[in-house]
N, C-alpha and C. Protein backbone atom coordinates (compact mmCIF):
# COMPACT_ATOMS: atom_id res chain seq x y z
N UNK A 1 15.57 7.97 36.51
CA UNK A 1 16.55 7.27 35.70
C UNK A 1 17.68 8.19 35.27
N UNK A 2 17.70 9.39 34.99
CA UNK A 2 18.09 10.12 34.48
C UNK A 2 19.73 10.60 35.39
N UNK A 3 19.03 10.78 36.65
CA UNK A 3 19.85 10.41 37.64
C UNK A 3 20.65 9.71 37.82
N UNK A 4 20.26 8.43 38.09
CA UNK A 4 21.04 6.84 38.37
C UNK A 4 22.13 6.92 36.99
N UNK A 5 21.96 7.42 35.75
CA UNK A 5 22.77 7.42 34.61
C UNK A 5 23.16 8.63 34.08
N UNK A 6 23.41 9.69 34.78
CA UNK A 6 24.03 11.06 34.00
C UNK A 6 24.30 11.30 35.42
N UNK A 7 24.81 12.71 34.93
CA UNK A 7 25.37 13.58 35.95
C UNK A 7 24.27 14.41 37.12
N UNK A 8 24.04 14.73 37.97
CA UNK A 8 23.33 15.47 39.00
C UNK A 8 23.15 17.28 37.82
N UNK A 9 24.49 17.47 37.56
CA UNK A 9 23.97 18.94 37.01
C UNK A 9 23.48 18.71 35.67
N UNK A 10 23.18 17.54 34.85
CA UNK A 10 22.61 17.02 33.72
C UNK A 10 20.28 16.95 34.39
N UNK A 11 20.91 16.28 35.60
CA UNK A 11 19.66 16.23 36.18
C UNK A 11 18.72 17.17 36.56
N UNK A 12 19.70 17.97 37.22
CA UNK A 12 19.42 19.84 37.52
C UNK A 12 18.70 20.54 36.33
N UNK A 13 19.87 20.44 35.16
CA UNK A 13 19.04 21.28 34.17
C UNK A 13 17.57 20.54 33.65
N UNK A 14 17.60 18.95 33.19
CA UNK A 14 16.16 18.56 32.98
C UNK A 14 15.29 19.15 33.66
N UNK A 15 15.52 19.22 35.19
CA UNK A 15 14.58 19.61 36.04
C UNK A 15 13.88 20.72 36.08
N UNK A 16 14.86 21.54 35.85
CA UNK A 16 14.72 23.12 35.31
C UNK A 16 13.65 23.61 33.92
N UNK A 17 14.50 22.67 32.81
CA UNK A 17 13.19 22.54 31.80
C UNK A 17 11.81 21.74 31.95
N UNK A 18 11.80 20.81 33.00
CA UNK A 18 10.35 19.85 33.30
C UNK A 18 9.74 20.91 34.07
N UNK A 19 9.80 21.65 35.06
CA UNK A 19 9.00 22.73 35.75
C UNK A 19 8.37 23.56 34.37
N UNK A 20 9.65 24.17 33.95
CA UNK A 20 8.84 25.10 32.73
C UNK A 20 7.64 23.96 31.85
N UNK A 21 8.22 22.99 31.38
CA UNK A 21 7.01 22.64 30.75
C UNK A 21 5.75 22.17 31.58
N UNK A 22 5.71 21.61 33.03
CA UNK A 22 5.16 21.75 33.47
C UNK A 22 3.83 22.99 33.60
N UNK A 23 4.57 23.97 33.39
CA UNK A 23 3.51 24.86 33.68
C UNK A 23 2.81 25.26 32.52
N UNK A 24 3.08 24.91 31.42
CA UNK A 24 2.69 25.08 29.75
C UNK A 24 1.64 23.98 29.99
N UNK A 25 1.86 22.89 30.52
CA UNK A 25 0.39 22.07 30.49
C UNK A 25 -0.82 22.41 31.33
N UNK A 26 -0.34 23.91 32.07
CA UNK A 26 -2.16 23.61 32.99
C UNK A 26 -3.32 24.21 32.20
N UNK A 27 -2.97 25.00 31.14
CA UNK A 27 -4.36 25.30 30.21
C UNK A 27 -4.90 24.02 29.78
N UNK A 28 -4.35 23.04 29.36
CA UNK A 28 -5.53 21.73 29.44
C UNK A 28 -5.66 21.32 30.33
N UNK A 29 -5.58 21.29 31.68
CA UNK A 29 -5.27 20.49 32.64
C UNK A 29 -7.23 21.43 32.93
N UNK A 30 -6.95 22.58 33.16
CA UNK A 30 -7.82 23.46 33.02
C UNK A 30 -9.25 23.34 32.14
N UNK A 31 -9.23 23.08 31.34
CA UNK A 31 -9.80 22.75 30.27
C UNK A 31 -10.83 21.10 30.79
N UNK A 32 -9.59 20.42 30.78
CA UNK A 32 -10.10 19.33 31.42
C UNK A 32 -11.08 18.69 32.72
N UNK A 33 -10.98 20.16 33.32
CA UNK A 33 -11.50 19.96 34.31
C UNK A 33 -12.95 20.39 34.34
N UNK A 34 -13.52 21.35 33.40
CA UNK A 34 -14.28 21.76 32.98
C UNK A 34 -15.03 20.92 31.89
N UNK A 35 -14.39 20.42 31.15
CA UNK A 35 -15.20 19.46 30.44
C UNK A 35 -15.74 17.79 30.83
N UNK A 36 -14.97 17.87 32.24
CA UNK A 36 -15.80 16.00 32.96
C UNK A 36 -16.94 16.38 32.72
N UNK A 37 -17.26 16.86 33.60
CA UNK A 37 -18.75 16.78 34.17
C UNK A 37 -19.47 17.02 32.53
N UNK A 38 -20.02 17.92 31.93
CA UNK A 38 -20.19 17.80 30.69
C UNK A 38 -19.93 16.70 29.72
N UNK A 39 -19.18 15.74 29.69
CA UNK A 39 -18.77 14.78 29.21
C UNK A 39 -19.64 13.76 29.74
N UNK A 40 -19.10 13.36 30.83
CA UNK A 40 -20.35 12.64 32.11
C UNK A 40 -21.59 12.77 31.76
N UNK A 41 -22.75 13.67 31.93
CA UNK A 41 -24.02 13.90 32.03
C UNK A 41 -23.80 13.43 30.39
N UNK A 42 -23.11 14.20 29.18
CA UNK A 42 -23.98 13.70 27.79
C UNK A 42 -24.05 12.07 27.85
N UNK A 43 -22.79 11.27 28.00
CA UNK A 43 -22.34 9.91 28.15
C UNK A 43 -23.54 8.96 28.56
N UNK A 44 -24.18 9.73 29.76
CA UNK A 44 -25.27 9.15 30.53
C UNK A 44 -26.63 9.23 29.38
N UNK A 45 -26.92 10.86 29.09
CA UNK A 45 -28.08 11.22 28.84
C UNK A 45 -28.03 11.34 27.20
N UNK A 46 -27.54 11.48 26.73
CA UNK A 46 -27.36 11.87 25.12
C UNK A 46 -25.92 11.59 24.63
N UNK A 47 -25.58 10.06 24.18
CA UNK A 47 -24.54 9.89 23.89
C UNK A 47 -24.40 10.52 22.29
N UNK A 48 -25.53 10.48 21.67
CA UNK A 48 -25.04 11.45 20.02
C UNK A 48 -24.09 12.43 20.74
N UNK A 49 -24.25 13.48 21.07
CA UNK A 49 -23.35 14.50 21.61
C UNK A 49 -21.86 14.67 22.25
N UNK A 50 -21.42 13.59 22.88
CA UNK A 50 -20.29 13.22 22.89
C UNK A 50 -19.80 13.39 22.10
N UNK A 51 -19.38 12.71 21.10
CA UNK A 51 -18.78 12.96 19.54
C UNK A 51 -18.43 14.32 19.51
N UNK A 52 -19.55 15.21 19.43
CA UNK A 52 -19.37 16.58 18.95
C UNK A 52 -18.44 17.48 20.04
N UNK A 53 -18.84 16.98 21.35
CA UNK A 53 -18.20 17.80 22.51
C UNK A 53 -16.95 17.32 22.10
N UNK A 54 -16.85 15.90 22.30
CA UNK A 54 -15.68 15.75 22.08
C UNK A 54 -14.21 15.59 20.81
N UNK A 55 -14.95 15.83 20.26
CA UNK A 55 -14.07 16.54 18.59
C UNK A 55 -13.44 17.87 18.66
N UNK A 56 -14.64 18.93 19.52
CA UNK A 56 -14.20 20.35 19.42
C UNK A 56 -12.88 20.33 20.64
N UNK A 57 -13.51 19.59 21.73
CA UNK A 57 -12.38 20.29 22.54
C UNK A 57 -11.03 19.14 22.50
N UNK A 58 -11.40 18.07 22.24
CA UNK A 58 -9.55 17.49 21.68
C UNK A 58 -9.20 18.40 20.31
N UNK A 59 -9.72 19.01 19.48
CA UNK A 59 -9.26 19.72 18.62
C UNK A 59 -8.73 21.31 19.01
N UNK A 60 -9.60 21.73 19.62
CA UNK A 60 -8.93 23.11 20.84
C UNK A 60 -7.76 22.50 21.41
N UNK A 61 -7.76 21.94 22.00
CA UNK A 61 -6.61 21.35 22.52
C UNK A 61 -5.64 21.19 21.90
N UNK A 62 -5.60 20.34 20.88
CA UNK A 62 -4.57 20.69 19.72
C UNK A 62 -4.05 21.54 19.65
N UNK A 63 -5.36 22.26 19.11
CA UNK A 63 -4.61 23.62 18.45
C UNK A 63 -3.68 24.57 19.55
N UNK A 64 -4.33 24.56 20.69
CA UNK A 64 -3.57 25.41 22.39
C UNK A 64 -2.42 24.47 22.33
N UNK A 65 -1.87 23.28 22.11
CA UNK A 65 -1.13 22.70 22.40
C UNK A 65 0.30 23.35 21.21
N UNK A 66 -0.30 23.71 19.86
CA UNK A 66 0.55 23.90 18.59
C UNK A 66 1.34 24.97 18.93
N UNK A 67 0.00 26.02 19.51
CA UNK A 67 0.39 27.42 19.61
C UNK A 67 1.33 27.38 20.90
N UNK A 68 1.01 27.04 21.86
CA UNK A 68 1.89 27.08 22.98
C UNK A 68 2.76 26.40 23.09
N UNK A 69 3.19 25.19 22.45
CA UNK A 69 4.05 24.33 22.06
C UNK A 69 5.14 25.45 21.50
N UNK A 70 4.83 25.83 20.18
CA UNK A 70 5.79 26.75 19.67
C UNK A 70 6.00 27.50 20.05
N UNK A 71 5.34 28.11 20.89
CA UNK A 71 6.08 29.68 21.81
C UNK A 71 7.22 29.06 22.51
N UNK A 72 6.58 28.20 22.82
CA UNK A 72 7.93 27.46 24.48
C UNK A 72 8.95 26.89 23.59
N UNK A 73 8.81 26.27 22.06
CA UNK A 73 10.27 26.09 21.33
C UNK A 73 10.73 27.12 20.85
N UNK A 74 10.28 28.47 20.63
CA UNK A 74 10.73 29.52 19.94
C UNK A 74 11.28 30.72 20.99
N UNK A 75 11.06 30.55 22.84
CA UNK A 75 11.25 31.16 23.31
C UNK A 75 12.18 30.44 24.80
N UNK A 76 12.22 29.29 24.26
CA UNK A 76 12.85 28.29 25.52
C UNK A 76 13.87 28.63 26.07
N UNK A 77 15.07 29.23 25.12
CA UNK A 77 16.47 30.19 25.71
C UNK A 77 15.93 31.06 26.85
N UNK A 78 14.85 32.21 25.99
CA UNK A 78 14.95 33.44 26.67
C UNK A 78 14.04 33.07 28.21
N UNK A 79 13.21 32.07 27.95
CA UNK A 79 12.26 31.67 29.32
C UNK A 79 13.50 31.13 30.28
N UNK A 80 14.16 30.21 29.97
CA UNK A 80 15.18 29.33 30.91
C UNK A 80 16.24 30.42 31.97
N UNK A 81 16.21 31.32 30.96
CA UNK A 81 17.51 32.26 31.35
C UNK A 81 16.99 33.07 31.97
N UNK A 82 15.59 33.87 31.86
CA UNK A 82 15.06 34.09 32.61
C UNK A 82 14.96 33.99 34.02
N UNK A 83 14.27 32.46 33.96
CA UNK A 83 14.02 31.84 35.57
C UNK A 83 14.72 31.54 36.04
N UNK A 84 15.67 30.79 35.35
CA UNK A 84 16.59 30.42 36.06
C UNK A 84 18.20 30.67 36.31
N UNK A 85 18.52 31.54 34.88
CA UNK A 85 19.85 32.08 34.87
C UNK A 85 20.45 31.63 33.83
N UNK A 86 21.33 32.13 33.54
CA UNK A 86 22.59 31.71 32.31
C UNK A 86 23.21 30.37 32.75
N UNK A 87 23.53 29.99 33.84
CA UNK A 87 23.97 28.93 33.83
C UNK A 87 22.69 27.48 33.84
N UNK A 88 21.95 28.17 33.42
CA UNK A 88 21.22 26.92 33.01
C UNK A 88 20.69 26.74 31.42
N UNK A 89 21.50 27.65 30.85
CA UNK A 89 20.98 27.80 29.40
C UNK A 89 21.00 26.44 29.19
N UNK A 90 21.62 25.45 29.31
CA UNK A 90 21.56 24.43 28.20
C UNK A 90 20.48 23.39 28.64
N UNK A 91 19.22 24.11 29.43
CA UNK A 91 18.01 23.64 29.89
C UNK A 91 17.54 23.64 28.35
N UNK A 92 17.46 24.57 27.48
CA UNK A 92 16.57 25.50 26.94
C UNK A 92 16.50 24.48 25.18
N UNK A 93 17.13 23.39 25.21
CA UNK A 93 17.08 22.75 24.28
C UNK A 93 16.05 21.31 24.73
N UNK A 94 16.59 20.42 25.98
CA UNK A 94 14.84 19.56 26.64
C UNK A 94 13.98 20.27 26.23
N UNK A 95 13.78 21.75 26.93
CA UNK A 95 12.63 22.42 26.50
C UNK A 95 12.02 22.38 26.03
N UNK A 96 12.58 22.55 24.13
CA UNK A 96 12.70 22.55 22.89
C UNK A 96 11.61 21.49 22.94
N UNK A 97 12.56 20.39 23.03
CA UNK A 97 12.17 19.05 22.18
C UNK A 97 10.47 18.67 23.30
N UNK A 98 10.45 19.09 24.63
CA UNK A 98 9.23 18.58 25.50
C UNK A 98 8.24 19.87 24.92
N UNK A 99 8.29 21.23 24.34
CA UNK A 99 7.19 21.97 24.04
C UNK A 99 7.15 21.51 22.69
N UNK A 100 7.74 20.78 21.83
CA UNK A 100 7.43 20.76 20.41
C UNK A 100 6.41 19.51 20.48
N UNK A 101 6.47 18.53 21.81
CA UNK A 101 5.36 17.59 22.15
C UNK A 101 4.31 18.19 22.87
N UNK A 102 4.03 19.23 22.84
CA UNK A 102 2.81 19.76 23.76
C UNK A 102 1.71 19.53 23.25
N UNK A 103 1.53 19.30 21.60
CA UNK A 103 0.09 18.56 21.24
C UNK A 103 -0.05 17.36 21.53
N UNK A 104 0.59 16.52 21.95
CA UNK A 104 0.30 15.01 22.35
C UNK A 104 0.19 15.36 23.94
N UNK A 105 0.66 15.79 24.76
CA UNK A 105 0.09 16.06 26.12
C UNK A 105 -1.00 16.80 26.19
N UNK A 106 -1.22 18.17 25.97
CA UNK A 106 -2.46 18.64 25.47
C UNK A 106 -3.83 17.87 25.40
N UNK A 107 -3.70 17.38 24.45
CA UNK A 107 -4.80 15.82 23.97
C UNK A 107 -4.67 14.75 24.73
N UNK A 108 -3.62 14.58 24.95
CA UNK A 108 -4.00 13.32 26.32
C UNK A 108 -4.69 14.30 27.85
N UNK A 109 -4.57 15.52 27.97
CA UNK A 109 -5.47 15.79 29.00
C UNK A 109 -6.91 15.58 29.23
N UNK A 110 -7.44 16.12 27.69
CA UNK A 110 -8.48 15.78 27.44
C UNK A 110 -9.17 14.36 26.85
N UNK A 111 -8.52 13.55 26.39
CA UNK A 111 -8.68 12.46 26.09
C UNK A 111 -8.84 11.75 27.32
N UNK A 112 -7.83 11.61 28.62
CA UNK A 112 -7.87 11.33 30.01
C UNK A 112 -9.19 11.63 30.42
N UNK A 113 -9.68 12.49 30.50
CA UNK A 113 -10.92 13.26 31.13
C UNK A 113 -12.42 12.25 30.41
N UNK A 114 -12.06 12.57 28.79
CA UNK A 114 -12.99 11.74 27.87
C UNK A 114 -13.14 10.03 28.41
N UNK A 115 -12.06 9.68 29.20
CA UNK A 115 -11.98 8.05 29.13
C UNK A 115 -12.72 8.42 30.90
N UNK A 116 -12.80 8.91 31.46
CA UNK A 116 -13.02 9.02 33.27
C UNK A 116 -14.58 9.13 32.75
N UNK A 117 -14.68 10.07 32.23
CA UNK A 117 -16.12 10.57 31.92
C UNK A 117 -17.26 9.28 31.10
N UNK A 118 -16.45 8.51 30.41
CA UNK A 118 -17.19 7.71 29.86
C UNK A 118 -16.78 6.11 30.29
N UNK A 119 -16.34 6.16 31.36
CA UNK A 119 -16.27 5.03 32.54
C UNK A 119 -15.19 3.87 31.79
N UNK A 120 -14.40 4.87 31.26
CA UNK A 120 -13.03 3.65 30.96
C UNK A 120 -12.28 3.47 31.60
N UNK A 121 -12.40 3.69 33.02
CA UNK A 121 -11.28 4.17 33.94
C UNK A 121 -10.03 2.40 34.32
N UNK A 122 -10.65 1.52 33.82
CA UNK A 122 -9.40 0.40 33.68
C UNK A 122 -8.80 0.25 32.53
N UNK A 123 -9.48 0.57 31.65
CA UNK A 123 -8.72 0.66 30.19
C UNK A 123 -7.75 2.24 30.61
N UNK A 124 -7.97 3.15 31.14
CA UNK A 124 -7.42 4.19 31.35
C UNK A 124 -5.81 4.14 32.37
N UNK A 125 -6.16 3.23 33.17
CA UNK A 125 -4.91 2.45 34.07
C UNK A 125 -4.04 2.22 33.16
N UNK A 126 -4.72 0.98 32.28
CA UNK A 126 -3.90 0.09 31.39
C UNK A 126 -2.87 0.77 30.21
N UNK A 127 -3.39 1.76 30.61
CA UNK A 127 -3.03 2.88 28.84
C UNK A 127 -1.67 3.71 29.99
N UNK A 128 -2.56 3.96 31.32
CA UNK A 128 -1.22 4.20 31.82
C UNK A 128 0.02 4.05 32.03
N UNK A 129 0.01 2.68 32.04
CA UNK A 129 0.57 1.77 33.08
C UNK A 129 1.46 1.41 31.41
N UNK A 130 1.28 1.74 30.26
CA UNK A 130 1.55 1.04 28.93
C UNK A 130 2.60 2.24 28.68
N UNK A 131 2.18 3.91 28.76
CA UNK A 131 2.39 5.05 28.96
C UNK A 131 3.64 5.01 29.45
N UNK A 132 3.71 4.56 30.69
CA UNK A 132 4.58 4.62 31.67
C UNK A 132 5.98 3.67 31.48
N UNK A 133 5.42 2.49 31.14
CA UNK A 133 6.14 1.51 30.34
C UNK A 133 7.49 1.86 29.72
N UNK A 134 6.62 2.25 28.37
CA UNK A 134 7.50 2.77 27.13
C UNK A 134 7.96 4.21 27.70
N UNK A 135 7.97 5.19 28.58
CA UNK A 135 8.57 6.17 28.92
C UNK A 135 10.20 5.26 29.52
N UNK A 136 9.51 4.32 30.54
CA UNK A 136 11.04 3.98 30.99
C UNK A 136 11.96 3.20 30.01
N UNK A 137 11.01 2.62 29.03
CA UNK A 137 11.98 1.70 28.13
C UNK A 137 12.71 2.59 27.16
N UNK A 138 12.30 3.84 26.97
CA UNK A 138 12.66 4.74 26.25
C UNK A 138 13.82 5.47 26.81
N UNK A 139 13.51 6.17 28.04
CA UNK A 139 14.43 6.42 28.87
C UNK A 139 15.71 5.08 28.55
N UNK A 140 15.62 4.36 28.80
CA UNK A 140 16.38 3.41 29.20
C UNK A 140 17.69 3.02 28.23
N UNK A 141 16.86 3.49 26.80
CA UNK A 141 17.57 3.00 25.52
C UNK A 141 18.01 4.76 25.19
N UNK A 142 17.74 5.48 25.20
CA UNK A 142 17.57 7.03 25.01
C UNK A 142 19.00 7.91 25.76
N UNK A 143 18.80 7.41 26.71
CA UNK A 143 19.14 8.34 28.09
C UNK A 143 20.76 8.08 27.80
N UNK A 144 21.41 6.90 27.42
CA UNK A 144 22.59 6.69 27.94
C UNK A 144 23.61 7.82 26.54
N UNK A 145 22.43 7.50 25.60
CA UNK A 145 23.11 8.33 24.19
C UNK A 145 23.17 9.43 24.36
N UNK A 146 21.96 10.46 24.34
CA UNK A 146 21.39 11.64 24.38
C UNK A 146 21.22 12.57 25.55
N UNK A 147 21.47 11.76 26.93
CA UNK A 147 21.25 13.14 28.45
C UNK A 147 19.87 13.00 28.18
N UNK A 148 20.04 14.51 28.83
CA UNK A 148 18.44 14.95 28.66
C UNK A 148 17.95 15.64 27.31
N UNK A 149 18.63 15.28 26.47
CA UNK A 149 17.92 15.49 25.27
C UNK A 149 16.67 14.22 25.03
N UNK A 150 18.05 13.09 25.57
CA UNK A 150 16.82 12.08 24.95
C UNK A 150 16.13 11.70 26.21
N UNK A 151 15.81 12.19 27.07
CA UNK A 151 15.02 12.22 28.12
C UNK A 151 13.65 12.83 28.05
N UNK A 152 13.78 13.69 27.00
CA UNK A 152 12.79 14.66 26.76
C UNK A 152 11.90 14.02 25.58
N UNK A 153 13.10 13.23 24.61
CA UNK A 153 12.39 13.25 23.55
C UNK A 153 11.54 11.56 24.38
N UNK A 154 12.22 10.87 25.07
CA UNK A 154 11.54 10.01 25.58
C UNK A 154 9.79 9.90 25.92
N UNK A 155 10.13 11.02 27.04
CA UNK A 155 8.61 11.67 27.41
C UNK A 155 7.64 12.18 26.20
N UNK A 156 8.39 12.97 25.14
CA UNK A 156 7.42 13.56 23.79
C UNK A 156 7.02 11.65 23.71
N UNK A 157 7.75 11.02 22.96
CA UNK A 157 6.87 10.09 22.35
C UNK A 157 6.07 8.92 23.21
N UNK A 158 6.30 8.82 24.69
CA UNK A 158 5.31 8.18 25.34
C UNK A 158 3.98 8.82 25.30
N UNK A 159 3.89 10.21 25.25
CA UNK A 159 2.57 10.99 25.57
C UNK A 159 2.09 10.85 24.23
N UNK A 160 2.75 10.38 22.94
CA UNK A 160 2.40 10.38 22.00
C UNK A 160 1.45 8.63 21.52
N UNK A 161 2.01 8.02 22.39
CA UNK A 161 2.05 6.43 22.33
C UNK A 161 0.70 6.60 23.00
N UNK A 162 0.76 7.14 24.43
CA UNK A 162 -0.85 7.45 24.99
C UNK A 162 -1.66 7.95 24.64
N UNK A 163 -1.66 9.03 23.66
CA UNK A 163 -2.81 9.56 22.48
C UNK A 163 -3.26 8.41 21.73
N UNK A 164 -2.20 8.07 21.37
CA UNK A 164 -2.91 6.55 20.12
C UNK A 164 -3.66 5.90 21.23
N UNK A 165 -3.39 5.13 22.14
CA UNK A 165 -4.08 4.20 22.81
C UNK A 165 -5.53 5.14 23.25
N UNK A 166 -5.64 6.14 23.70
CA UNK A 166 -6.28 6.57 24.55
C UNK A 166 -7.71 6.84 22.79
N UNK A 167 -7.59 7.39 21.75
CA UNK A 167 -7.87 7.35 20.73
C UNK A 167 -8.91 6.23 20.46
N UNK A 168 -7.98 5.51 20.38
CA UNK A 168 -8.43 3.91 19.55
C UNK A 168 -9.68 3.48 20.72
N UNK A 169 -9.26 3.28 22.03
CA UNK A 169 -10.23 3.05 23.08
C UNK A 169 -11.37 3.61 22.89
N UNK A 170 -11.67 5.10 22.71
CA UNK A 170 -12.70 5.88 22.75
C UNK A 170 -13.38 5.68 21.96
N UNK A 171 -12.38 5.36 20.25
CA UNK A 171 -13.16 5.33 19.09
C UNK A 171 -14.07 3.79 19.64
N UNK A 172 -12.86 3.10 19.65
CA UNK A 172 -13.88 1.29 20.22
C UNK A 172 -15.32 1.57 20.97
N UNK A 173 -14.68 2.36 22.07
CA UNK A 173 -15.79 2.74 23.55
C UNK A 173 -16.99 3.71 22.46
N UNK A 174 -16.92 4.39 22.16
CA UNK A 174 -18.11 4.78 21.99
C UNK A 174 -18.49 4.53 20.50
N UNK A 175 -17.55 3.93 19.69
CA UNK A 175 -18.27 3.72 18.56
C UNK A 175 -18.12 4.90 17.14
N UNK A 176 -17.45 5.67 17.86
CA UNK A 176 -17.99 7.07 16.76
C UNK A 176 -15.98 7.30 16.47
N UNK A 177 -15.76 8.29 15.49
CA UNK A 177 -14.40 8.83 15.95
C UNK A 177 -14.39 10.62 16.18
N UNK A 178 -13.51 10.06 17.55
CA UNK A 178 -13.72 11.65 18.09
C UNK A 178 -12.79 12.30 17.89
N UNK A 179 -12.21 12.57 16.80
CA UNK A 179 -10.92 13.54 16.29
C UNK A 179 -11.62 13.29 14.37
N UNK A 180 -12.08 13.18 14.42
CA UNK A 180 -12.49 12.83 12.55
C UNK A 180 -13.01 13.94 12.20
């Protein structure tokens, strides 16, 4: 979208800041991958335990999300200019606004994982597909004001919209609350 309604070197720089944040999300991505299977087997065999697994590590998550969130808003200039050069400094503000959302992506990694693991995987579509939604409707209303400022902030609050959903499901799905 961003494209079809701004400029190509408006597009360039988003792009520039979506790689960087890109790569700020694979410690949960990481994380996540390590905690299915564990998730899985308690789900099956000892659902008390869920709860607990899953409190600590959406709360790790968090917290990896706060800390690394703020490095990438407190260091987004010097990273951008870095990789990519001075003429892309004015990457380094998307940045900003997509690492200051890194606790709502963060937690939706693991929350994602929590809904696969405990066989929500159509409610997990649906949350997508809802996710995805409000990213473009956001985009849509966002984009024409803001560039890629509000491109960014678009993406922060869909991943934020998918925490709630993904949340509420789990709490429903298993009964317990797993962030409490």
């Amino acid at each position: 979208l961003l494209g079809a309604m701004r400029t190509n070197a408006e597009t360039g720089l988003y792009g520039a800041a979506y790689r960087i944040y890109e790569g700020l999300t694979y410690p949960p991505s990481i994380v996540a991958s390590l905690v299915t299977p564990k998730l899985s087997y308690l789900f099956v065999h000892d659902r008390a335990r869920v709860r607990g697994l899953l409190m600590r590590t959406v709360s790790g998550a968090a917290v990896m999300g706060v800390v690394l969130g703020g490095i990438g808003v407190a260091l987004a200039g010097p990273i951008v200019r870095l990789l990519f050069g001075a003429a892309f400094a004015e990457a380094a503000r998307p940045l900003q606004i997509l690492a200051a959302g890194a606790l709502f992506v963060f937690c939706t990694w693991i929350l994602h994982a929590a809904a696969i693991a405990t066989n929500l995987d159509r409610r997990l579509f649906m949350t997508t597909v809802i996710g995805l939604g409000s990213n473009v409707a956001l985009n849509l209303a966002f984009i024409p004001r803001w560039g890629i400022n509000g491109a960014a902030t678009a993406t922060v609050i869909a991943e934020a919209v998918t925490v709630a959903l993904l949340l509420a499901q789990l709490r429903q799905h298993l009964a317990v609350d797993p962030v409490a």
